[in-house]
C-alpha atoms as a PDB file:
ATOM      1  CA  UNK A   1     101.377 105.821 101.279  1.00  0.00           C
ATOM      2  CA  UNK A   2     102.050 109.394 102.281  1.00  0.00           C
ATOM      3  CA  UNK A   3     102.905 112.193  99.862  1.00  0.00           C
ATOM      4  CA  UNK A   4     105.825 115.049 100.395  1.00  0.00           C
ATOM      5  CA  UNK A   5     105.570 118.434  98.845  1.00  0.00           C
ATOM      6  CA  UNK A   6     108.862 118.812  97.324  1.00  0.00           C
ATOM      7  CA  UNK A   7     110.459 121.753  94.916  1.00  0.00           C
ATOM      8  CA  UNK A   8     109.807 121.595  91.645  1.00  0.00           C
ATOM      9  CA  UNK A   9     112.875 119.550  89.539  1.00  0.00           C
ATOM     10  CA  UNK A  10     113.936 118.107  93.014  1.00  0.00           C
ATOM     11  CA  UNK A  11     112.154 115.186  93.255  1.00  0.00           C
ATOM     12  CA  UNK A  12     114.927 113.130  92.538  1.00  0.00           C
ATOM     13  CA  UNK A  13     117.541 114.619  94.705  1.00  0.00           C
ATOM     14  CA  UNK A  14     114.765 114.295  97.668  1.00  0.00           C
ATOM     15  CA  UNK A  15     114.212 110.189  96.503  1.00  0.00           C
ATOM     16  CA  UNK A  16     118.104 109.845  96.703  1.00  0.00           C
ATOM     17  CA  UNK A  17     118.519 111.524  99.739  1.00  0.00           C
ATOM     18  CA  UNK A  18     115.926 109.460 101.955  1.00  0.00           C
ATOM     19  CA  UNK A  19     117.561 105.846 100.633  1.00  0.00           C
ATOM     20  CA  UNK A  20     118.900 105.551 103.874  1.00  0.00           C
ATOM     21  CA  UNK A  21     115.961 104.450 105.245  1.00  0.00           C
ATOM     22  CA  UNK A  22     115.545 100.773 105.034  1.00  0.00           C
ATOM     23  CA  UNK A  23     111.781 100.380 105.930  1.00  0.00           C
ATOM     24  CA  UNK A  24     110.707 103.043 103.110  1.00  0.00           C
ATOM     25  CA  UNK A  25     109.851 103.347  99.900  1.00  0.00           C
ATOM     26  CA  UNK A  26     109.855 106.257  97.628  1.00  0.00           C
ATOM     27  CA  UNK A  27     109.490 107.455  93.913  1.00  0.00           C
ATOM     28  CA  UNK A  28     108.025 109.684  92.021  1.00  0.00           C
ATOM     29  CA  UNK A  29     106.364 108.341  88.646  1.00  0.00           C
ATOM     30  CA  UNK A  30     107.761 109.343  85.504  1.00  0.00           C
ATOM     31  CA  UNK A  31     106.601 108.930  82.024  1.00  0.00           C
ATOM     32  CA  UNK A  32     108.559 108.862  78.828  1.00  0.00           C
ATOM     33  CA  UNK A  33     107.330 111.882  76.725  1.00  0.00           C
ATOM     34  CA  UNK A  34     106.979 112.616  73.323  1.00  0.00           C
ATOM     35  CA  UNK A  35     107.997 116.636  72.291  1.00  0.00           C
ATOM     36  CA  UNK A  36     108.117 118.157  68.799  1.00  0.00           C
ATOM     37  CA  UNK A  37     111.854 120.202  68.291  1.00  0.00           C
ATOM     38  CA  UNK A  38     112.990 121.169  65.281  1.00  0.00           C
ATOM     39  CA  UNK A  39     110.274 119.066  63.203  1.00  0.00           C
ATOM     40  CA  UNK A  40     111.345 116.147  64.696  1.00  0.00           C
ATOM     41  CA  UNK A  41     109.605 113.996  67.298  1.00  0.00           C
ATOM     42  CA  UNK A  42     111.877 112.848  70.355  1.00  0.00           C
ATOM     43  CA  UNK A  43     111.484 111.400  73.466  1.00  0.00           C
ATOM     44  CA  UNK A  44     112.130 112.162  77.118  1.00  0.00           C
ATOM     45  CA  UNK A  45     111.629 111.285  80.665  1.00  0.00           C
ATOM     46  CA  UNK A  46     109.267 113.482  82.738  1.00  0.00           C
ATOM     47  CA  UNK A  47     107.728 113.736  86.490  1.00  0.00           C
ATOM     48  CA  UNK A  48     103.809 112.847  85.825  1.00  0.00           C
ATOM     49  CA  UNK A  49     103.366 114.472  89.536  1.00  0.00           C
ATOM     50  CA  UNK A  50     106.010 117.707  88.974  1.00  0.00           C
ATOM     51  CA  UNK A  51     106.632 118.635  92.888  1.00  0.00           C
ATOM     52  CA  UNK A  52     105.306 115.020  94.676  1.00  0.00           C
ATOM     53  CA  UNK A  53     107.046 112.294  95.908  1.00  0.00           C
ATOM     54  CA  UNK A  54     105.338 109.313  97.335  1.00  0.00           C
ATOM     55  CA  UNK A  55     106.674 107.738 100.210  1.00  0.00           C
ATOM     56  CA  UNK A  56     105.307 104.130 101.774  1.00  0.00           C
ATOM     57  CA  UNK A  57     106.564 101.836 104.531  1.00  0.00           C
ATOM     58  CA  UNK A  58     107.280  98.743 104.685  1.00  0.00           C
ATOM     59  CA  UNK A  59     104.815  97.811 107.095  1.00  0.00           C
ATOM     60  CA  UNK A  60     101.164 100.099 106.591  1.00  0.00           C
ATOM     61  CA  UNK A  61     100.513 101.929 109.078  1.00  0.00           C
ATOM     62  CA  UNK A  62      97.724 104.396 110.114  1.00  0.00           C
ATOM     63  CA  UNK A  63      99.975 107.328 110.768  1.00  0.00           C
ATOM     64  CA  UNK A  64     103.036 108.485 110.793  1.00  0.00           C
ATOM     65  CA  UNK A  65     104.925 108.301 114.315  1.00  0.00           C
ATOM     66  CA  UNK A  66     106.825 111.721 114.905  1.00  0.00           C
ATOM     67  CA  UNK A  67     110.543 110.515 114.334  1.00  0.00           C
ATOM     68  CA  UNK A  68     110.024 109.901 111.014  1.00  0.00           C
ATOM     69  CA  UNK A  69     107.895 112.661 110.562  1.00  0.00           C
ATOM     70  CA  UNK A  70     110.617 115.013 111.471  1.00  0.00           C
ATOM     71  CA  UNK A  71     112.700 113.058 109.518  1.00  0.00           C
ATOM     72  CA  UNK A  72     110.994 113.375 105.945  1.00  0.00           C
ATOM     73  CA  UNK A  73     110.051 117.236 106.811  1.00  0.00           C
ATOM     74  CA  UNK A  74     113.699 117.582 107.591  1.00  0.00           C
ATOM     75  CA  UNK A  75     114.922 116.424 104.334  1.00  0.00           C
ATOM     76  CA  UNK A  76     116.166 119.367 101.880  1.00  0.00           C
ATOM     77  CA  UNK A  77     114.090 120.153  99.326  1.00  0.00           C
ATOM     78  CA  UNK A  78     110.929 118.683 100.901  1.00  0.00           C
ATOM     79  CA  UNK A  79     108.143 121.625 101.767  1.00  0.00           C
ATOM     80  CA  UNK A  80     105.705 119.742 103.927  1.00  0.00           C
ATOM     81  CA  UNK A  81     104.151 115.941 104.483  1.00  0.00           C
ATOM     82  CA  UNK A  82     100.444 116.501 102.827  1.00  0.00           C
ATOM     83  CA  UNK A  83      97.592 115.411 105.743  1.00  0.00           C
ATOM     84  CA  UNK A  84     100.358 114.174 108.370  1.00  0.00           C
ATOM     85  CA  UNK A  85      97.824 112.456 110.107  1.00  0.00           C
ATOM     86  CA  UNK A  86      96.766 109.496 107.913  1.00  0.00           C
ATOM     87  CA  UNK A  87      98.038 107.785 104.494  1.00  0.00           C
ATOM     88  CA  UNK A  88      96.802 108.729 101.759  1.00  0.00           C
ATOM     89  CA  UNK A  89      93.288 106.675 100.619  1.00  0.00           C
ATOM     90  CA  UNK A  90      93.789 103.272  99.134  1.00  0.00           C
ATOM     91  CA  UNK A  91      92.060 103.613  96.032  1.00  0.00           C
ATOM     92  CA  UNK A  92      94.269 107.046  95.201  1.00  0.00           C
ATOM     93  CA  UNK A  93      97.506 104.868  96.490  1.00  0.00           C
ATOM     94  CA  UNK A  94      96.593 102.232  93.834  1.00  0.00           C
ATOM     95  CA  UNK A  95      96.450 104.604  90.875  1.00  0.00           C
ATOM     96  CA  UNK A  96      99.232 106.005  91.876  1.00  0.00           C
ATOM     97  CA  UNK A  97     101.261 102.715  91.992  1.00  0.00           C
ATOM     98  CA  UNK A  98      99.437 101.272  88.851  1.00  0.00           C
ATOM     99  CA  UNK A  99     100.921 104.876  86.970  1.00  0.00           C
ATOM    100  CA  UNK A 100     104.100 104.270  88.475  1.00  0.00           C
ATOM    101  CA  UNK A 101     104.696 100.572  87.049  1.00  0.00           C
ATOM    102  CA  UNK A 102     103.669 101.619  83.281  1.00  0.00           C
ATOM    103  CA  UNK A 103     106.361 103.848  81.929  1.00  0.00           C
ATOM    104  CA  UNK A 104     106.039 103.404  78.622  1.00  0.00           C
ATOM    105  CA  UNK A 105     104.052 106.151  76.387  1.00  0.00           C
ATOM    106  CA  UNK A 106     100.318 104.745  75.667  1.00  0.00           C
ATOM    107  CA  UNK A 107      99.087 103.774  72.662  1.00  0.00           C
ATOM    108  CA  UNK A 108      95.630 104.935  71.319  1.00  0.00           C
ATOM    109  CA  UNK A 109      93.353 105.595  68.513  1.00  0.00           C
ATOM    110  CA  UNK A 110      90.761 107.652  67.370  1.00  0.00           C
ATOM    111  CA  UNK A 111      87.782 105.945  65.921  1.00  0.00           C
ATOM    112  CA  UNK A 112      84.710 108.262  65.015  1.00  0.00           C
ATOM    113  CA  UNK A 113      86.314 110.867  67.155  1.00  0.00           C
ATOM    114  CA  UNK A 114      86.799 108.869  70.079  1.00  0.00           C
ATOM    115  CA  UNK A 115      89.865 107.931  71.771  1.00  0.00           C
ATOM    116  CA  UNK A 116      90.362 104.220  72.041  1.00  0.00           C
ATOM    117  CA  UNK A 117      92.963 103.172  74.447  1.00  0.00           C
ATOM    118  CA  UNK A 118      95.365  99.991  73.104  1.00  0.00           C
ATOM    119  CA  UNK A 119      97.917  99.802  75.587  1.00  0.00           C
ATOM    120  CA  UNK A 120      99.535 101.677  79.019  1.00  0.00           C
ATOM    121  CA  UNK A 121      98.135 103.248  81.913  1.00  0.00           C
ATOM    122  CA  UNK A 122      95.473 104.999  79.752  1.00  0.00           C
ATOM    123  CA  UNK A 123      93.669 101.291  79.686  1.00  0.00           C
ATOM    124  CA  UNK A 124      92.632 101.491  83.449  1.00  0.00           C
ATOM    125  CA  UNK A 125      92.542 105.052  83.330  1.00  0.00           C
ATOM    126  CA  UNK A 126      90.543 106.348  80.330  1.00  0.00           C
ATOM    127  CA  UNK A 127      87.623 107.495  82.552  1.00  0.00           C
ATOM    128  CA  UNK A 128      90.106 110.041  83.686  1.00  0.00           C
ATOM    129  CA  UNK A 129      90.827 111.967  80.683  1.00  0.00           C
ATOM    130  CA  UNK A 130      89.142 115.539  80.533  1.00  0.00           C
ATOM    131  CA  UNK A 131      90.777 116.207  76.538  1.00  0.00           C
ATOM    132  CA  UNK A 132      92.955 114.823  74.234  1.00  0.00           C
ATOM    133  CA  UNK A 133      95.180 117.081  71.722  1.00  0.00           C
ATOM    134  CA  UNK A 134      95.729 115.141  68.270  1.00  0.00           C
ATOM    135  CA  UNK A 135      98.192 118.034  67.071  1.00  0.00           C
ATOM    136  CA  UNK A 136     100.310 117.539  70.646  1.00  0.00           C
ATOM    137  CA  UNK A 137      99.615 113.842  71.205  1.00  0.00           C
ATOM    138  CA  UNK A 138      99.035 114.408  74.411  1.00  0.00           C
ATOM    139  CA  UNK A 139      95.912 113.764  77.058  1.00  0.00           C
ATOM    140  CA  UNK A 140      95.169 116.172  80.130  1.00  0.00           C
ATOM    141  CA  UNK A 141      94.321 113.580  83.291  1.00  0.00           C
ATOM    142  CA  UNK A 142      92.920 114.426  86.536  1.00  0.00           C
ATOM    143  CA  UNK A 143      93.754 112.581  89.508  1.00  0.00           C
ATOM    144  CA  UNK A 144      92.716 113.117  92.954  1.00  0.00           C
ATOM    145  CA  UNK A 145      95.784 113.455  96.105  1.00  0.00           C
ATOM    146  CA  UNK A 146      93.707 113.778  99.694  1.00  0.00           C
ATOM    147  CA  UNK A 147      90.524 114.592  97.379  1.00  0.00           C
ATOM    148  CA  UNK A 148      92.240 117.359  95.417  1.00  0.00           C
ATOM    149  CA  UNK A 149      92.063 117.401  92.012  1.00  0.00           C
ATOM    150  CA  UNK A 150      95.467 117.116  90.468  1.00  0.00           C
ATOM    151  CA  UNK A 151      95.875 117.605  86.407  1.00  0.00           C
ATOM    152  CA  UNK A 152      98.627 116.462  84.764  1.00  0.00           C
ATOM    153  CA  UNK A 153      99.562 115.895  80.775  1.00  0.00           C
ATOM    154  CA  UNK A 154     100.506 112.856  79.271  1.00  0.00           C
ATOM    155  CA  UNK A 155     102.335 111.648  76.200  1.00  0.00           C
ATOM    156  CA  UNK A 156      99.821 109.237  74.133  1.00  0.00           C
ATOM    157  CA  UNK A 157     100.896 108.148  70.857  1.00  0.00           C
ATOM    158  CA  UNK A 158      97.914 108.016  68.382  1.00  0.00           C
ATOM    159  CA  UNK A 159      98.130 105.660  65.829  1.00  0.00           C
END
């Protein structure tokens, strides 16, 4: 899995534009998110990695070859290929994908001040979670991309 630095909002546009290639795969993980407007509680879909899109191959290879390098770094919108030289590192890849297949806002609850995870990604993931905000229902996450520590809110719906 490699990851492109995209612009902000155009993560989409950049996903659509490289579905002419056969042998990849790209997205960029979004999570249905709860917001407050007007005293009312709705829902939304957001980018949990605003300016990312991942991009794997078909077959897994150790680097990149040039053509499609040039390729991807040609694409509008896209800024730069993060560490050309080799995929990002399995165990990152697999959060990334495990985030990716659970879309649905998590469920939690707090018992003695703790948050207990019931359902969603925060169920593998709870060891990730720097703070929580009750008032917000939301949970700050760190990640890591090539090492880096990423943060990122999500929407988690206390019960």
């Amino acid at each position: 899995m490699y990851v492109l630095h995209v612009l902000d909002g155009k993560e989409q546009e950049v996903i659509n534009d490289l579905k002419w290639f056969q042998t990849l795969r790209t997205y960029a993980p979004k999570e249905k998110v709860t917001y407050r407007k007007g005293g009312v509680w709705r829902e939304k879909q957001e980018v949990i990695f605003p300016g990312y899109v991942f991009v794997e191959e078909s077959e897994h290879i150790e680097k990149l070859s040039p053509w499609m390098y040039y390729r991807l770094i040609e694409t509008k919108s896209v800024l730069r290929v993060l560490d050309r030289y080799k995929p990002l590192p399995e165990k990152e890849a697999s959060e990334i994908r495990a985030i990716a297949k659970n879309l649905d806002i998590c469920k939690a609850e707090f018992v003695d001040g703790e948050l207990i995870s019931l359902h969603g990604w925060i169920e593998e993931f709870d060891y990730r979670i720097i703070k929580y905000s009750r008032r917000q229902r939301t949970a700050l996450v760190e990640h890591t991309i090539y090492g880096e520590p990423v943060r990122h809110k999500l929407s988690v719906d206390i019960i």
